[in-house]
Structure formats: C-alpha cells, structure tokens
Protein backbone atom coordinates (compact mmCIF):
# COMPACT_ATOMS: atom_id res chain seq x y z
CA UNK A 1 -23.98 -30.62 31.73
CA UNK A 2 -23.19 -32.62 28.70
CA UNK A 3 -19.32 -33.87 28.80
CA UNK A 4 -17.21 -32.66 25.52
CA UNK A 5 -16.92 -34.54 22.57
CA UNK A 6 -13.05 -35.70 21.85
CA UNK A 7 -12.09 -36.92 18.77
CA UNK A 8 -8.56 -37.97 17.68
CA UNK A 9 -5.64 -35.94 16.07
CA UNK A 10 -5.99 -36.70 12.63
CA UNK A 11 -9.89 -35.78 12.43
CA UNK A 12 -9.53 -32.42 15.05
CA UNK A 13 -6.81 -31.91 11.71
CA UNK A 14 -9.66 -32.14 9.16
CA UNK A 15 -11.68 -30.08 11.13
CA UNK A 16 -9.27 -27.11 11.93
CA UNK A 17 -7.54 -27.37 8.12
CA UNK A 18 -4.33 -28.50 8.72
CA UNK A 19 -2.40 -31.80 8.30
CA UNK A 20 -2.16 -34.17 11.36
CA UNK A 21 1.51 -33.39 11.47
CA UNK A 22 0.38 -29.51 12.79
CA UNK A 23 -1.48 -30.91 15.15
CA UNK A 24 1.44 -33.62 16.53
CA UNK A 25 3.15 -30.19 16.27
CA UNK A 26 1.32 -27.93 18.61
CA UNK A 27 1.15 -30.69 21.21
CA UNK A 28 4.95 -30.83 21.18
CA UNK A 29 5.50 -27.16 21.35
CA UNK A 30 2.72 -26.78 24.44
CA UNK A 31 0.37 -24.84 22.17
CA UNK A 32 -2.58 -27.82 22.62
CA UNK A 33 -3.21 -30.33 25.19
CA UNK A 34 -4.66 -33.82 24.41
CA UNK A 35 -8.00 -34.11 26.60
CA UNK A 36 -7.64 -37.61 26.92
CA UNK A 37 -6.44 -41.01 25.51
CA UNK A 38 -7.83 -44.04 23.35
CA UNK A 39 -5.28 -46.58 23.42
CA UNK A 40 -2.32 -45.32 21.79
CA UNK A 41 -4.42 -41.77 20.41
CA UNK A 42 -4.35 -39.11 21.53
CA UNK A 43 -7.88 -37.05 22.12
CA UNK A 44 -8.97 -33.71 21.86
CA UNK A 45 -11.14 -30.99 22.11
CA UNK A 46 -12.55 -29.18 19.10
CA UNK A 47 -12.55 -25.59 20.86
CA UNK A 48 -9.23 -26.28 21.77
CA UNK A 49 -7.93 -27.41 18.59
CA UNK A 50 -9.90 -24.27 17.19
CA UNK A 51 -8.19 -22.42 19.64
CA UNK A 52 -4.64 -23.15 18.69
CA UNK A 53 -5.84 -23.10 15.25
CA UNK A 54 -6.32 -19.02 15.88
CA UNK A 55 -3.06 -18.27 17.94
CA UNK A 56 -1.04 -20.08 15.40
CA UNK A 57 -2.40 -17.53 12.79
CA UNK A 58 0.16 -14.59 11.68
CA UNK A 59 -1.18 -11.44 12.95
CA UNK A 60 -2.52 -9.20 10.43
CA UNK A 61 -1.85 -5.11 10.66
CA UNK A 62 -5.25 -3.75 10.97
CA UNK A 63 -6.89 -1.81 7.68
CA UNK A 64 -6.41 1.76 7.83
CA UNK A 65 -10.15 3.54 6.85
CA UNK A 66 -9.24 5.74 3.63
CA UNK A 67 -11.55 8.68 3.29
C-alpha cells in the first residue's frame, strides 16, 4: 500500500479554494490535523483537507420537489 502524499498548508489551500489563513484556521480550531512536518511546515493530507473543506460548508435546506 502506497503511503499518502502530504503537501504543505499553503498548496492543500490552493487545492481546497481557500486562503492559507483557513487552513492555519481549521488546525487551530481542531477541525484538521497536520499529517506530518517539514522543518518548520506543517503537512497534510488532501482527503483531509477536502474533508474539512466539506464540514466547514453552511448546510443547505434541502429543495422541496414542486409538482
């Protein structure tokens, strides 16, 4: 089994669509979890930066079917 990819914060930000400051963000408030370390960066997973991408969305009422 092939090991995950990490990449840092400010390109799992590019990927997910929000600025690097989100993603510093959802660390702090325990929403994602670096998966590792380079130095002084932190590292992460894209499925969980995807993941806390989604639960950060607003929740949408569902459409009602009009007949």
């Amino acid at each position: 089994m092939l090991a995950p990819t990490l990449i840092p914060g400010p390109l799992a930000a590019a990927e997910a669509g929000v600025a690097p400051a989100t993603i510093r963000k959802w660390v702090q408030l325990g929403r994602l979890a670096p998966a590792g370390k380079a130095g002084r960066a932190q590292l992460f997973r894209l499925e969980d930066v995807f993941a806390a991408e989604r639960s950060a969305r607003p929740r949408t009422a569902p459409a009602t079917l009009r007949g």
